[in-house]
PDB file of N, CA and C in Angstrom:
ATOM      1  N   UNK A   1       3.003  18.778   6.801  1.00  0.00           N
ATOM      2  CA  UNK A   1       2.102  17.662   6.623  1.00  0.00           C
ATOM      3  C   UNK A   1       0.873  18.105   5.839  1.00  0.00           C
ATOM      4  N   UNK A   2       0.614  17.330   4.746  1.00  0.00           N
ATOM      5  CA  UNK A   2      -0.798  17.267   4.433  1.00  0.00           C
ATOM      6  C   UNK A   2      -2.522  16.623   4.414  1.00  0.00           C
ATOM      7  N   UNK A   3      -3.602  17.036   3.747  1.00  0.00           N
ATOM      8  CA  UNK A   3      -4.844  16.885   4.538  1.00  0.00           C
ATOM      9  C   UNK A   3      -5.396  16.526   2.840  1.00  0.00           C
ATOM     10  N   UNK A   4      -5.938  15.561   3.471  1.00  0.00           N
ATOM     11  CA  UNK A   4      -7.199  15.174   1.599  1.00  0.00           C
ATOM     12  C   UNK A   4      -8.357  15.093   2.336  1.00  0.00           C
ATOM     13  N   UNK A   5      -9.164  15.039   1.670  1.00  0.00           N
ATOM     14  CA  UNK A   5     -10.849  15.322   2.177  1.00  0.00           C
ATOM     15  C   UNK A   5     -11.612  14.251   1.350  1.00  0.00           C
ATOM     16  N   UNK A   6     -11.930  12.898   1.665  1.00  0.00           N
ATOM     17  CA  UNK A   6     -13.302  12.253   0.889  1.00  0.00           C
ATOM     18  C   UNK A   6     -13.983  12.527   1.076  1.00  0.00           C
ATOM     19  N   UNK A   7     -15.064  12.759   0.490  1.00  0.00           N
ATOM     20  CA  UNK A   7     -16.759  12.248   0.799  1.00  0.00           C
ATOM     21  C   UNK A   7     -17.499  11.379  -0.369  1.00  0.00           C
ATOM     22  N   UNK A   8     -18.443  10.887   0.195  1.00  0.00           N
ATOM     23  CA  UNK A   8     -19.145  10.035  -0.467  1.00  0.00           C
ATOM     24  C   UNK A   8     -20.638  10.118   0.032  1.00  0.00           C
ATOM     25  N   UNK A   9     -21.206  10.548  -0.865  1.00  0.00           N
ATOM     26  CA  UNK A   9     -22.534  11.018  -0.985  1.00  0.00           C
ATOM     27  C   UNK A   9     -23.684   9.637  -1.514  1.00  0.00           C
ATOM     28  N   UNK A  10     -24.412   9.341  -0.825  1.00  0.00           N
ATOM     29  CA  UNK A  10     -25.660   8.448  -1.486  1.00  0.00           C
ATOM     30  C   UNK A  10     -26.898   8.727  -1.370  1.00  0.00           C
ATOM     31  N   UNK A  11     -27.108   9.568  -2.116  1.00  0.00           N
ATOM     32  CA  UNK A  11     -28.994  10.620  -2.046  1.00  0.00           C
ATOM     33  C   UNK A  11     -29.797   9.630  -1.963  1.00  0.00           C
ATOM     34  N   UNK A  12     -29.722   8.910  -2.922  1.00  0.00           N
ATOM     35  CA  UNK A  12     -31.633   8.233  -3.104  1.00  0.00           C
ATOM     36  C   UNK A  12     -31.098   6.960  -2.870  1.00  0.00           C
ATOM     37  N   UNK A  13     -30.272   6.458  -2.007  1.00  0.00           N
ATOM     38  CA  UNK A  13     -30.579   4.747  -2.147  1.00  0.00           C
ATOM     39  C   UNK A  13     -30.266   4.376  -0.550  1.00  0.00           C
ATOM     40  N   UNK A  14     -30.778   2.729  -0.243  1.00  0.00           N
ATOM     41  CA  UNK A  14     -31.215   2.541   0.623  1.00  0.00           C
ATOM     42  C   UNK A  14     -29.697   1.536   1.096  1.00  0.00           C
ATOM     43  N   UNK A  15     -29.437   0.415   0.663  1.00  0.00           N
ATOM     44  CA  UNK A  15     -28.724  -0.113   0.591  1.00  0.00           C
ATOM     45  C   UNK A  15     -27.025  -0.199  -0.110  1.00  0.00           C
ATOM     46  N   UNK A  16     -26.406   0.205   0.692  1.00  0.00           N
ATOM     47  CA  UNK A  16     -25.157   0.854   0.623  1.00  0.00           C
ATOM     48  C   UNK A  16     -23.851  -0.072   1.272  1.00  0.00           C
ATOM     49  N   UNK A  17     -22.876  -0.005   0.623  1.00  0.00           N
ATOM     50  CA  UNK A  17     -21.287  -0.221   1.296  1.00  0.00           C
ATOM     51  C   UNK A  17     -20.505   0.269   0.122  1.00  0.00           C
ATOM     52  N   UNK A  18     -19.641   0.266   1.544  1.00  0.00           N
ATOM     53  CA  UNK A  18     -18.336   1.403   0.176  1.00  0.00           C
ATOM     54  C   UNK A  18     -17.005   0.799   1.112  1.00  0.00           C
ATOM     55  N   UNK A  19     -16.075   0.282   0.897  1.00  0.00           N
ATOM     56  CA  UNK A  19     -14.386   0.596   1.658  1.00  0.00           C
ATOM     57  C   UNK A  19     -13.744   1.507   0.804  1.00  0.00           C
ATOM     58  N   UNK A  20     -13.023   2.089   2.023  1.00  0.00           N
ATOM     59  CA  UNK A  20     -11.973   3.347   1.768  1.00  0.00           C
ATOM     60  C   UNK A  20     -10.600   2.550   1.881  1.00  0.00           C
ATOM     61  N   UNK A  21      -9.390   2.400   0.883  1.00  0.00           N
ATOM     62  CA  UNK A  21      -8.360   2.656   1.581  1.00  0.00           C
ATOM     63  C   UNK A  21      -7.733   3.226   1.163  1.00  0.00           C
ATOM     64  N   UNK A  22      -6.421   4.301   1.762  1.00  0.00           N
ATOM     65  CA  UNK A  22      -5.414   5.024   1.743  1.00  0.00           C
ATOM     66  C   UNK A  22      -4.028   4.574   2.111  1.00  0.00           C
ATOM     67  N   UNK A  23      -3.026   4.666   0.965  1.00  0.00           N
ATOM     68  CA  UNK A  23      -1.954   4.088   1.210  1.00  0.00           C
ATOM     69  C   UNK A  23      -0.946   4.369   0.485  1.00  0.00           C
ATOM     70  N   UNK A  24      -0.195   4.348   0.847  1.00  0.00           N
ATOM     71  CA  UNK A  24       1.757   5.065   0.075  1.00  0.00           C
ATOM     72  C   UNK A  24       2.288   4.254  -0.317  1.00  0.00           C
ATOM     73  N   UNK A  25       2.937   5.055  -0.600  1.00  0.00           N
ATOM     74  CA  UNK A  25       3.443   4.289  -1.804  1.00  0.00           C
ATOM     75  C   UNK A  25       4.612   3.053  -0.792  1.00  0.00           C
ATOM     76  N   UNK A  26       4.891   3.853  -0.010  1.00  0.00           N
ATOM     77  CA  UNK A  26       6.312   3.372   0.751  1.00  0.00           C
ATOM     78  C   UNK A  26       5.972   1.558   1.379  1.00  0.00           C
ATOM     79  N   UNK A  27       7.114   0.825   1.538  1.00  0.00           N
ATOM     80  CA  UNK A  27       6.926  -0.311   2.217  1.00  0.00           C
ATOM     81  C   UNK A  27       7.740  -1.004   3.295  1.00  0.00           C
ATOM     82  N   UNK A  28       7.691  -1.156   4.098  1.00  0.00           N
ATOM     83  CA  UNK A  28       6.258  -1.876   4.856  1.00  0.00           C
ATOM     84  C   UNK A  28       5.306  -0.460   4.920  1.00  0.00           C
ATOM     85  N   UNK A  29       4.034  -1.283   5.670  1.00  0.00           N
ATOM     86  CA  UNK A  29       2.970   0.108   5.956  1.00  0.00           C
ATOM     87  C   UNK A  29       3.209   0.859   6.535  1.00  0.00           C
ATOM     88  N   UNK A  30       2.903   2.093   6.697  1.00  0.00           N
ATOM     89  CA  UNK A  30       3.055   3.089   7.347  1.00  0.00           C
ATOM     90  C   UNK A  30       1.751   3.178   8.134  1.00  0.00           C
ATOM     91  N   UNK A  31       2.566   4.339   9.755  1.00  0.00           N
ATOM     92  CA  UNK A  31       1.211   4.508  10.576  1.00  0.00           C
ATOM     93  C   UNK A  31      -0.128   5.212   9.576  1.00  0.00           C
ATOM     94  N   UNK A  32       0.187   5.875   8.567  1.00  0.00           N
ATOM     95  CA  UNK A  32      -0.836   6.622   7.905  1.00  0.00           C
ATOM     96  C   UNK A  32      -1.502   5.857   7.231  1.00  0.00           C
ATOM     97  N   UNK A  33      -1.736   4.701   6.659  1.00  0.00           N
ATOM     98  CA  UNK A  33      -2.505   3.732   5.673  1.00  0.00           C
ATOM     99  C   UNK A  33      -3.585   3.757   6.699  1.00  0.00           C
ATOM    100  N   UNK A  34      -4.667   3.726   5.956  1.00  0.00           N
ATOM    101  CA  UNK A  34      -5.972   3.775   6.160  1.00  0.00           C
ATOM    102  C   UNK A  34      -7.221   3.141   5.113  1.00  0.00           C
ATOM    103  N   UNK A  35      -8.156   2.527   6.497  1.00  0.00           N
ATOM    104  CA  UNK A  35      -9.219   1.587   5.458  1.00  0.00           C
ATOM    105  C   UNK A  35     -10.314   2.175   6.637  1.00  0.00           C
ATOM    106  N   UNK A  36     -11.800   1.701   6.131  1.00  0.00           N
ATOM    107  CA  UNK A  36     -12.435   2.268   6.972  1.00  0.00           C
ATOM    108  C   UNK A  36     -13.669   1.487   5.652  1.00  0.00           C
ATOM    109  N   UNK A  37     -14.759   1.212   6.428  1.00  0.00           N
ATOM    110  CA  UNK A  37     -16.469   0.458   5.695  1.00  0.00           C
ATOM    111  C   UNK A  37     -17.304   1.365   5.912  1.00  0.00           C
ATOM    112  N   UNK A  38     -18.314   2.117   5.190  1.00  0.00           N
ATOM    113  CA  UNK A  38     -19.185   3.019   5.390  1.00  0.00           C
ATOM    114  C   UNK A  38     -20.486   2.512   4.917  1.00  0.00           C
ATOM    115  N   UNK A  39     -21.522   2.534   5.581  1.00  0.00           N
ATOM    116  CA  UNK A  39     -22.778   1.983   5.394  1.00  0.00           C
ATOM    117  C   UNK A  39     -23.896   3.360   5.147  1.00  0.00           C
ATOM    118  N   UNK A  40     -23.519   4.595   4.816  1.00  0.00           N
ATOM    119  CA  UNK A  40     -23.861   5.643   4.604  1.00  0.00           C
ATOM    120  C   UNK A  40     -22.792   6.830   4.292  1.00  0.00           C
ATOM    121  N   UNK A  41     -24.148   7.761   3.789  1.00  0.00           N
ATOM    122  CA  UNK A  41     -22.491   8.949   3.524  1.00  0.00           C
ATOM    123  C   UNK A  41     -21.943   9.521   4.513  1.00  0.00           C
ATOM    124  N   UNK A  42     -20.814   9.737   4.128  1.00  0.00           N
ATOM    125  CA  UNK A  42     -19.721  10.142   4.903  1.00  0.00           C
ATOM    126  C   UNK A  42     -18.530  11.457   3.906  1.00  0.00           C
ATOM    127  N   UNK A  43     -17.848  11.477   5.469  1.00  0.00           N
ATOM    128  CA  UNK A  43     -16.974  12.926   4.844  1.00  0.00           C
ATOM    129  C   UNK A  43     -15.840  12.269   6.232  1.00  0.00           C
ATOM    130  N   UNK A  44     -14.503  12.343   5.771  1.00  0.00           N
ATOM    131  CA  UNK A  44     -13.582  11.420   6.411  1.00  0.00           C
ATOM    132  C   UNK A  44     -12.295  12.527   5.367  1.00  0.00           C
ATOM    133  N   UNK A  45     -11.788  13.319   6.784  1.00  0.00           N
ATOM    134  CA  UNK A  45     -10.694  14.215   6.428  1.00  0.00           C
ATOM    135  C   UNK A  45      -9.156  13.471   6.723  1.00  0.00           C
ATOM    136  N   UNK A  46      -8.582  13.079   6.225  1.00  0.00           N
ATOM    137  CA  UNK A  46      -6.734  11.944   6.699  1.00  0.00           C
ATOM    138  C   UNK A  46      -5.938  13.140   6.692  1.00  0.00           C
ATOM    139  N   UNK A  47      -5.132  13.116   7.827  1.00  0.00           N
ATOM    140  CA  UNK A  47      -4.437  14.635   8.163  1.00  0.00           C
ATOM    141  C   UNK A  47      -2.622  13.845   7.964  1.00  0.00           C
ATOM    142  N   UNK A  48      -1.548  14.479   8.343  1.00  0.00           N
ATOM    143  CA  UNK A  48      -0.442  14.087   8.544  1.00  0.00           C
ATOM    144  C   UNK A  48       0.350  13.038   7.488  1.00  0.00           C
ATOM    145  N   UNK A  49      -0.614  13.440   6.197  1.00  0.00           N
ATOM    146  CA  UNK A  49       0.779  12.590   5.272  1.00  0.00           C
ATOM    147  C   UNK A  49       1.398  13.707   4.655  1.00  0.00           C
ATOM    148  N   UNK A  50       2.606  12.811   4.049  1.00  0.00           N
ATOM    149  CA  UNK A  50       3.732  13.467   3.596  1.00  0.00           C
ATOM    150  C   UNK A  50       3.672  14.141   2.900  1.00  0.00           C
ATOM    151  N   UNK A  51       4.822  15.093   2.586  1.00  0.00           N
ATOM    152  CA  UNK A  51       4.820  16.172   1.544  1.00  0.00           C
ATOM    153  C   UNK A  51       5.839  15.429   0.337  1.00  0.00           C
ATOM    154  N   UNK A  52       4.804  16.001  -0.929  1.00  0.00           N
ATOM    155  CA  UNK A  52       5.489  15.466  -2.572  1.00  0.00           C
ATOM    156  C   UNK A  52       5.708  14.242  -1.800  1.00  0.00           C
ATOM    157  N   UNK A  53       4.691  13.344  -1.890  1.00  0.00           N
ATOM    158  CA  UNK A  53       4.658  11.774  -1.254  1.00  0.00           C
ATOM    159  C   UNK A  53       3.261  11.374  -2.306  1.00  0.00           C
ATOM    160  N   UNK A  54       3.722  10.066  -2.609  1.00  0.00           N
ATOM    161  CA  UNK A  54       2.468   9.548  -3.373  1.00  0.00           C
ATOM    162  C   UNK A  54       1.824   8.661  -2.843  1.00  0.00           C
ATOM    163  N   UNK A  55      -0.190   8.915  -2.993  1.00  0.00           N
ATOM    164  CA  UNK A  55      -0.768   7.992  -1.940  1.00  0.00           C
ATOM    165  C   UNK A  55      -1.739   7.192  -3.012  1.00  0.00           C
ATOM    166  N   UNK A  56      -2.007   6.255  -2.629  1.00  0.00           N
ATOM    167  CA  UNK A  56      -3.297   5.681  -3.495  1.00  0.00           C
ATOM    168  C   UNK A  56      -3.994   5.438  -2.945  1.00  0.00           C
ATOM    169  N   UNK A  57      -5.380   5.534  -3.654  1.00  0.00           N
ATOM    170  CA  UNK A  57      -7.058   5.902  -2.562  1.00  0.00           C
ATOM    171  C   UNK A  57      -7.477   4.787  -3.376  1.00  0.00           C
ATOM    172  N   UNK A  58      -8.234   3.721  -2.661  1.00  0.00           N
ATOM    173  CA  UNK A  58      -9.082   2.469  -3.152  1.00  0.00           C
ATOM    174  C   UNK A  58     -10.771   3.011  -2.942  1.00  0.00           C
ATOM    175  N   UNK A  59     -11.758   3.392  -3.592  1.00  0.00           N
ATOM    176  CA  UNK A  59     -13.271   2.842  -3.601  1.00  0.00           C
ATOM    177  C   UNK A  59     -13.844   1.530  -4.098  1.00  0.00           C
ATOM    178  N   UNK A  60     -14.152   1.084  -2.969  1.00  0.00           N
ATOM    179  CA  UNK A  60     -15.166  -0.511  -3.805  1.00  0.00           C
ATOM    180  C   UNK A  60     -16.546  -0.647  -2.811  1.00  0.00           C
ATOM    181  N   UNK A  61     -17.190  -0.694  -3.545  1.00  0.00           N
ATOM    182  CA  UNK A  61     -18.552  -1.218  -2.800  1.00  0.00           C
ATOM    183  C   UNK A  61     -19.649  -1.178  -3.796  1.00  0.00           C
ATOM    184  N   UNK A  62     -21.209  -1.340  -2.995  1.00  0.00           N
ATOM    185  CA  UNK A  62     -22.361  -1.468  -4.334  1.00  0.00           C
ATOM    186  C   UNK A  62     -22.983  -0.382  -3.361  1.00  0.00           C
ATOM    187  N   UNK A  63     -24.524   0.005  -4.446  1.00  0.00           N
ATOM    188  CA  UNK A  63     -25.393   1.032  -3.756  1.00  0.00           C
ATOM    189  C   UNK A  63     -26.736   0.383  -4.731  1.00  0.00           C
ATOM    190  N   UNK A  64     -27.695   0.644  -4.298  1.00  0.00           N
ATOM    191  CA  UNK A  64     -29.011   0.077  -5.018  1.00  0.00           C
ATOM    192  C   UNK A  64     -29.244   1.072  -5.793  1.00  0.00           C
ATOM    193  N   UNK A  65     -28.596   2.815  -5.391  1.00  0.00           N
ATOM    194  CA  UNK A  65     -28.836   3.791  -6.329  1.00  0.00           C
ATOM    195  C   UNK A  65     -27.429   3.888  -7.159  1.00  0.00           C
ATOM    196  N   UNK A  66     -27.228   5.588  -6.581  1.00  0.00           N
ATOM    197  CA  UNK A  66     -25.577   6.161  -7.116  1.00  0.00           C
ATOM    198  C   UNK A  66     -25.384   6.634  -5.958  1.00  0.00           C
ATOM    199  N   UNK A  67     -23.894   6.872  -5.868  1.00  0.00           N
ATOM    200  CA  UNK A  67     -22.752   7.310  -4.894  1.00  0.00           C
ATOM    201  C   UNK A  67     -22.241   8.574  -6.076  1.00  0.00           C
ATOM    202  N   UNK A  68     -22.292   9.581  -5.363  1.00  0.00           N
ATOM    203  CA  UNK A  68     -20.975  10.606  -5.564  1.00  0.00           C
ATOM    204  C   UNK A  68     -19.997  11.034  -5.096  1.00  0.00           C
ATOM    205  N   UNK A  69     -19.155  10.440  -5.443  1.00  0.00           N
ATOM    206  CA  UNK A  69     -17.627  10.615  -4.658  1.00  0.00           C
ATOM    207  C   UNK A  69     -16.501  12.194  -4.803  1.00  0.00           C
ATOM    208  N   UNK A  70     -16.242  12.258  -3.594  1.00  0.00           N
ATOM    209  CA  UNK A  70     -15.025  13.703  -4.322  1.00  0.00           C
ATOM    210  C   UNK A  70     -14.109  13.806  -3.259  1.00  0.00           C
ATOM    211  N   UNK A  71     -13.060  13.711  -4.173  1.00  0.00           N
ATOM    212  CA  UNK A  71     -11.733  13.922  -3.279  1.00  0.00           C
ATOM    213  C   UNK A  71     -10.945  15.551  -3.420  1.00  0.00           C
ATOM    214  N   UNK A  72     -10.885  16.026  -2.458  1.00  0.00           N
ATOM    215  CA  UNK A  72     -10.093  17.402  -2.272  1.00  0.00           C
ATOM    216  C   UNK A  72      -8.837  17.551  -1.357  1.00  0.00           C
ATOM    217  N   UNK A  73      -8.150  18.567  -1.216  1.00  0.00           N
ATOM    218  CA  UNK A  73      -7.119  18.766  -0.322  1.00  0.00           C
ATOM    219  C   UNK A  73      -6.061  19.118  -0.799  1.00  0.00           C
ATOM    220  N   UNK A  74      -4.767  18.882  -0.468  1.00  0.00           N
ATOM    221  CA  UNK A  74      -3.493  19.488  -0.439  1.00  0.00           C
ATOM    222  C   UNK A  74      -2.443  18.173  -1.481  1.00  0.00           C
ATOM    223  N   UNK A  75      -3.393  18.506  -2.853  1.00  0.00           N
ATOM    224  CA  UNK A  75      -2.569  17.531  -3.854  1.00  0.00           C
ATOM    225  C   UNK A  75      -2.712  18.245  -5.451  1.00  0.00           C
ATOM    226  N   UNK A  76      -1.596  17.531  -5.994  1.00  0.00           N
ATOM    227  CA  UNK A  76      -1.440  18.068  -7.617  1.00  0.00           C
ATOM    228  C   UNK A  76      -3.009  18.149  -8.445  1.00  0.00           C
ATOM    229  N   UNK A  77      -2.638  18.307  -8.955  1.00  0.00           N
ATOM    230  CA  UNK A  77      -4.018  18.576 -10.528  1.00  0.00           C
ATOM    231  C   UNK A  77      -4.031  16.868 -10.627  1.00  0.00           C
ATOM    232  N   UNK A  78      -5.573  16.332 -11.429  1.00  0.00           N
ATOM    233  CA  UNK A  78      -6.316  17.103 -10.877  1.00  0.00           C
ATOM    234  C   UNK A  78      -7.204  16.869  -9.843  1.00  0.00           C
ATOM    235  N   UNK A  79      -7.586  18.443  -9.371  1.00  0.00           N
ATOM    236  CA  UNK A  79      -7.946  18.495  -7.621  1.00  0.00           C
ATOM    237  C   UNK A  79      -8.822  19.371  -8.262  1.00  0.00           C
ATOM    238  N   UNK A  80     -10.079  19.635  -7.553  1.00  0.00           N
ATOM    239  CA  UNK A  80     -11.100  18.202  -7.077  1.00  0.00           C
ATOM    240  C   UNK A  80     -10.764  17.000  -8.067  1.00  0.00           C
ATOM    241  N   UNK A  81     -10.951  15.853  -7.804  1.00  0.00           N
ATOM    242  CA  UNK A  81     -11.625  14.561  -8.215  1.00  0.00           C
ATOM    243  C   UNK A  81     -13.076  14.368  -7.934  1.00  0.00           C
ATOM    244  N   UNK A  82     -13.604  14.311  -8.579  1.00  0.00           N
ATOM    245  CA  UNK A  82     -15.389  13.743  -8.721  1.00  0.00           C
ATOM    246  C   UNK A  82     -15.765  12.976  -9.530  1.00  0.00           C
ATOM    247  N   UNK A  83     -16.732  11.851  -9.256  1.00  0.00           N
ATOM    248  CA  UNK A  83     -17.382  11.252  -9.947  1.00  0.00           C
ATOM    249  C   UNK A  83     -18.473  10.813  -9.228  1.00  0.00           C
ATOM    250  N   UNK A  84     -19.469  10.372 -10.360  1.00  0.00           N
ATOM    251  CA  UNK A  84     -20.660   9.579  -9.750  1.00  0.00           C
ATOM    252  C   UNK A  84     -20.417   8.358 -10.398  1.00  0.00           C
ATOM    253  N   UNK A  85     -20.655   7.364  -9.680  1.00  0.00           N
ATOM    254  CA  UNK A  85     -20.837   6.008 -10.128  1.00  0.00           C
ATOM    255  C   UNK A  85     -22.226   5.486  -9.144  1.00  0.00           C
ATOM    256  N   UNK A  86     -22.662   4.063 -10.245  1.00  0.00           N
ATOM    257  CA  UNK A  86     -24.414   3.512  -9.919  1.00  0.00           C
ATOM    258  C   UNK A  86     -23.451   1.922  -9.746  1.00  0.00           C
ATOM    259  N   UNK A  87     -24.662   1.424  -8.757  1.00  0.00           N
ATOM    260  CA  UNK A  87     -24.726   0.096  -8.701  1.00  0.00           C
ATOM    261  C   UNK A  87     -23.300  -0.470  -7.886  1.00  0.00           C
ATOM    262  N   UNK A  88     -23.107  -1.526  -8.748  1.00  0.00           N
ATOM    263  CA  UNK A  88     -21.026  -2.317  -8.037  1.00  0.00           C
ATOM    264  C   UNK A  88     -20.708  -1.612  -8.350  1.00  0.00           C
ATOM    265  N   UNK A  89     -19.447  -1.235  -7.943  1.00  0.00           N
ATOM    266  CA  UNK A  89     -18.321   0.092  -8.521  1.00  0.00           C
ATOM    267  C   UNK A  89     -16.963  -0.653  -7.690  1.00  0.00           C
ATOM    268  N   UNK A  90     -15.794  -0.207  -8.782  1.00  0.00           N
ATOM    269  CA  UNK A  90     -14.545  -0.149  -7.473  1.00  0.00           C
ATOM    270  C   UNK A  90     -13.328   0.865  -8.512  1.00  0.00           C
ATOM    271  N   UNK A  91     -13.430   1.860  -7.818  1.00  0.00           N
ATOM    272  CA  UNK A  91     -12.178   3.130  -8.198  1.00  0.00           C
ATOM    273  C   UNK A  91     -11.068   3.306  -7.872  1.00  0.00           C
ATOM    274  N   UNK A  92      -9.919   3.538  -8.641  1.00  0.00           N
ATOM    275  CA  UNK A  92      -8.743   3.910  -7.767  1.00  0.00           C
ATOM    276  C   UNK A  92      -8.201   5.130  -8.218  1.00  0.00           C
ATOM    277  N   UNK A  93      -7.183   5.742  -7.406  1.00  0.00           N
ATOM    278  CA  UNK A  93      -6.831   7.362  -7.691  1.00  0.00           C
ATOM    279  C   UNK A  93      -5.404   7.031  -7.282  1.00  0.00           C
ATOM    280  N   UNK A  94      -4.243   7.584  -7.832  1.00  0.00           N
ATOM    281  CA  UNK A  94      -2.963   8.158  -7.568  1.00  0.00           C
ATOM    282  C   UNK A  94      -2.662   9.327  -7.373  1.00  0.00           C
ATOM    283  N   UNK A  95      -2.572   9.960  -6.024  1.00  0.00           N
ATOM    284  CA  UNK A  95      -2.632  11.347  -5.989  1.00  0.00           C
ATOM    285  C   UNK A  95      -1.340  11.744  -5.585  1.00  0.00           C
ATOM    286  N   UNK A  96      -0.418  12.775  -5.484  1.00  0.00           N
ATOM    287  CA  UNK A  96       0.329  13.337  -4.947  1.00  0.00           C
ATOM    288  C   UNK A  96       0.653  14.693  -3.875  1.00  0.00           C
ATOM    289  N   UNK A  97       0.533  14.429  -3.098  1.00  0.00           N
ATOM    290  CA  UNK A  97       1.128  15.144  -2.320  1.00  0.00           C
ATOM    291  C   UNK A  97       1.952  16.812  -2.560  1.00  0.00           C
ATOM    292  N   UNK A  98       1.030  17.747  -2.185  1.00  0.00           N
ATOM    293  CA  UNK A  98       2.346  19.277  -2.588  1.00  0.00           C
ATOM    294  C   UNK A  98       3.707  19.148  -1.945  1.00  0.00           C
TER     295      UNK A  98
END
């Protein structure tokens, strides 16, 4: 089983939301799909998905400043993922699984 690591960083701003979700590719849902609302930064480790399994990670929310986001863990290139984004934002990632 493998482990990805978000965080989401918001230094200088006051007013914040962000949703997380995590989800495979596979259908119906699986116990592992994951969503979660953060009103500050956070660091949110998802343990027990599959191996050479493909997941997709949703960011959407606003910040009055910037958010720096970075995804790490037990997936293909490329690993880290980082970015900063200001203001509305909404990101998505296709990652894979070792």
């Amino acid at each position: 089983m493998k482990t990805i690591t978000i965080r989401g960083e918001f230094p200088n701003s006051g007013n914040n939301s962000l949703r997380l979700l995590v989800y495979s590719n596979d259908f119906p849902a699986k116990s592992d799909d994951f969503t979660k609302l953060y009103k500050k930064s956070f660091e949110e480790k998802i343990t027990g998905m599959g191996d050479k399994s493909i997941y997709h990670i949703g960011l959407g929310g606003r910040t009055t400043g910037e958010i720096k986001i970075s995804i790490t863990g037990d997936f293909d290139n490329p690993n880290p993922i980082v970015e900063i984004v200001e203001t509305g934002f909404v990101r998505a990632f296709t990652i894979k699984t070792l």
